[in-house]
Protein backbone atom coordinates (compact mmCIF):
# COMPACT_ATOMS: atom_id res chain seq x y z
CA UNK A 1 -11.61 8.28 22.71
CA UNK A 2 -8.54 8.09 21.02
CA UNK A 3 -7.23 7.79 17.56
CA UNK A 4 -6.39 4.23 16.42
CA UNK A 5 -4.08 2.87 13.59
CA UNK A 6 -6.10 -0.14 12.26
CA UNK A 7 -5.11 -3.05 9.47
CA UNK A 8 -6.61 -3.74 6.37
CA UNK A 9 -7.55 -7.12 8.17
CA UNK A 10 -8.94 -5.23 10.97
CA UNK A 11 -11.24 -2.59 8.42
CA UNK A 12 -13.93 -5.54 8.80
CA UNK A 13 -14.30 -5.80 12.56
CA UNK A 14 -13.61 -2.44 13.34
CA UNK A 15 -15.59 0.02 10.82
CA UNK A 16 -18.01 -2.48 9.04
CA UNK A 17 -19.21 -3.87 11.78
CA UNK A 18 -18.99 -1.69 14.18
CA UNK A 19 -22.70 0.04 15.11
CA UNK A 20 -21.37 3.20 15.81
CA UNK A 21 -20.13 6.22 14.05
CA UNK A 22 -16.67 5.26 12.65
CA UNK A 23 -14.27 8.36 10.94
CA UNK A 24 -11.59 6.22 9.01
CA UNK A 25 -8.60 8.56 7.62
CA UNK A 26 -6.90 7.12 4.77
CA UNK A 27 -3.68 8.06 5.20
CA UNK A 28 0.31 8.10 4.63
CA UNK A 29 3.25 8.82 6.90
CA UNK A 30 4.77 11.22 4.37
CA UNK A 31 2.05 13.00 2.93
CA UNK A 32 2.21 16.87 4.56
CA UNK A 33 -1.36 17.31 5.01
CA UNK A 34 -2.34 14.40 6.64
CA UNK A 35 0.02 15.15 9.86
CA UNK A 36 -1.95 18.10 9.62
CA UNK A 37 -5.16 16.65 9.51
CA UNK A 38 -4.02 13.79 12.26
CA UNK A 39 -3.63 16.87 15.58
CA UNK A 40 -6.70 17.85 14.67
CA UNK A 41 -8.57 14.39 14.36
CA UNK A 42 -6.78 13.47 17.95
CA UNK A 43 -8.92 16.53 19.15
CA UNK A 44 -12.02 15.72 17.50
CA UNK A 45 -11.70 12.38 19.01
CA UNK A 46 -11.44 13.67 22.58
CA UNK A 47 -14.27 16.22 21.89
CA UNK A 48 -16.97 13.84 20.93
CA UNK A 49 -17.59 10.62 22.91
CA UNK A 50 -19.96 9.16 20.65
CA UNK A 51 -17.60 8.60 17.55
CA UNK A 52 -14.76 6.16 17.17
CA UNK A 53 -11.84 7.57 14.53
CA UNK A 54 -9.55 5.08 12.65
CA UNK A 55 -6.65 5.56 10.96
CA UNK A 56 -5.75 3.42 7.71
CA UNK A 57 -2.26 3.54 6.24
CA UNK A 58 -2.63 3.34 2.40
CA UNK A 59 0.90 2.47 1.43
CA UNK A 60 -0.34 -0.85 3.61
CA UNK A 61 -3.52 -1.27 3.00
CA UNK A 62 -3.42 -0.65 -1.18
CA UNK A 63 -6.80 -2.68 -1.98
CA UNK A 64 -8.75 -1.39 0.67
CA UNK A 65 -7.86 2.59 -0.49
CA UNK A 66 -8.55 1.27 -3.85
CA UNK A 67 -11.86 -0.43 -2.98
CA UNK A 68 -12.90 2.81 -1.80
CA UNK A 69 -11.77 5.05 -4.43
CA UNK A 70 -9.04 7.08 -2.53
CA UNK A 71 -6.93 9.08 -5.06
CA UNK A 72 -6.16 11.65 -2.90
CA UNK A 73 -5.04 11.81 0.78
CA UNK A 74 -6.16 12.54 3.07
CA UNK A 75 -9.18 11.06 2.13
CA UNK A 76 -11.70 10.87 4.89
CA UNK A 77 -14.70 8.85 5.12
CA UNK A 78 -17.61 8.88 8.03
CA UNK A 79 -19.27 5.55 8.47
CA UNK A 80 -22.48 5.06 10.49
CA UNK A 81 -23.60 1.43 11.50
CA UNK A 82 -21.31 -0.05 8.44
CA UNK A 83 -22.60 1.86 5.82
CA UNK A 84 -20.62 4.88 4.60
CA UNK A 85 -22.02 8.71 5.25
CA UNK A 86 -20.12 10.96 3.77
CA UNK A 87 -16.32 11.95 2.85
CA UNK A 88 -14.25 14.43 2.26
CA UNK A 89 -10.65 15.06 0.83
CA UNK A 90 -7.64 17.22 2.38
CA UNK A 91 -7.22 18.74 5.08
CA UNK A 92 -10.16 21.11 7.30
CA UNK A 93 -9.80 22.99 10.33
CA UNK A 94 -11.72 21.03 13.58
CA UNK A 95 -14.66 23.50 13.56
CA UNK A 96 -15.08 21.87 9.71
CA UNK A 97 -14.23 18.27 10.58
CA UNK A 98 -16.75 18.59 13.48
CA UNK A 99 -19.48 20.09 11.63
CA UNK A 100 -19.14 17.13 8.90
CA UNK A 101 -19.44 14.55 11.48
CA UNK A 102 -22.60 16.32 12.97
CA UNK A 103 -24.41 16.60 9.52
CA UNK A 104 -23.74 13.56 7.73
């Protein structure tokens, strides 16, 4: 699977109701470490089939980074069947982001 950009209108449909495993990076275009983080969640996302990943753009979707307490990008949360998993903040090499995903 790919990476997707997604809406704050499309957070609902896409992460809470999804039934799957659903990474969401809150990001912005010019924050340095998130296009760091963003290579490395393309190859996470080709690397496990199982897992969709979501990218949210917080300069556009203000009330949904607030609603989830994002002070810091890139924040990163891991949702399973709607309901969140974990999270973590900054950037982490794939080995890391991979290990997260697998023991959340």
């Amino acid at each position: 699977m790919s990476v997707e950009y997604i809406s704050e209108s499309q957070f609902q449909a896409e992460v809470m109701e999804d039934k799957g495993r659903v990474l969401v990076d809150f990001y912005a275009d010019w924050c340095g470490p998130c296009k760091m983080l963003g290579p490395i969640l393309e190859e996470v996302a080709s690397e496990i089939s199982n897992l969709k990943i979501v990218k949210i753009n917080v300069d556009e979707a203000q009330s949904l980074a607030q609603q989830y307490g994002v002070m810091s990008i890139p924040t990163v949360y891991l949702f399973d069947g709607g309901m969140k998993a974990g999270k973590f903040v900054g950037v982490k090499s794939k080995e890391d982001v991979i290990d997260f995903i697998q023991n959340a």
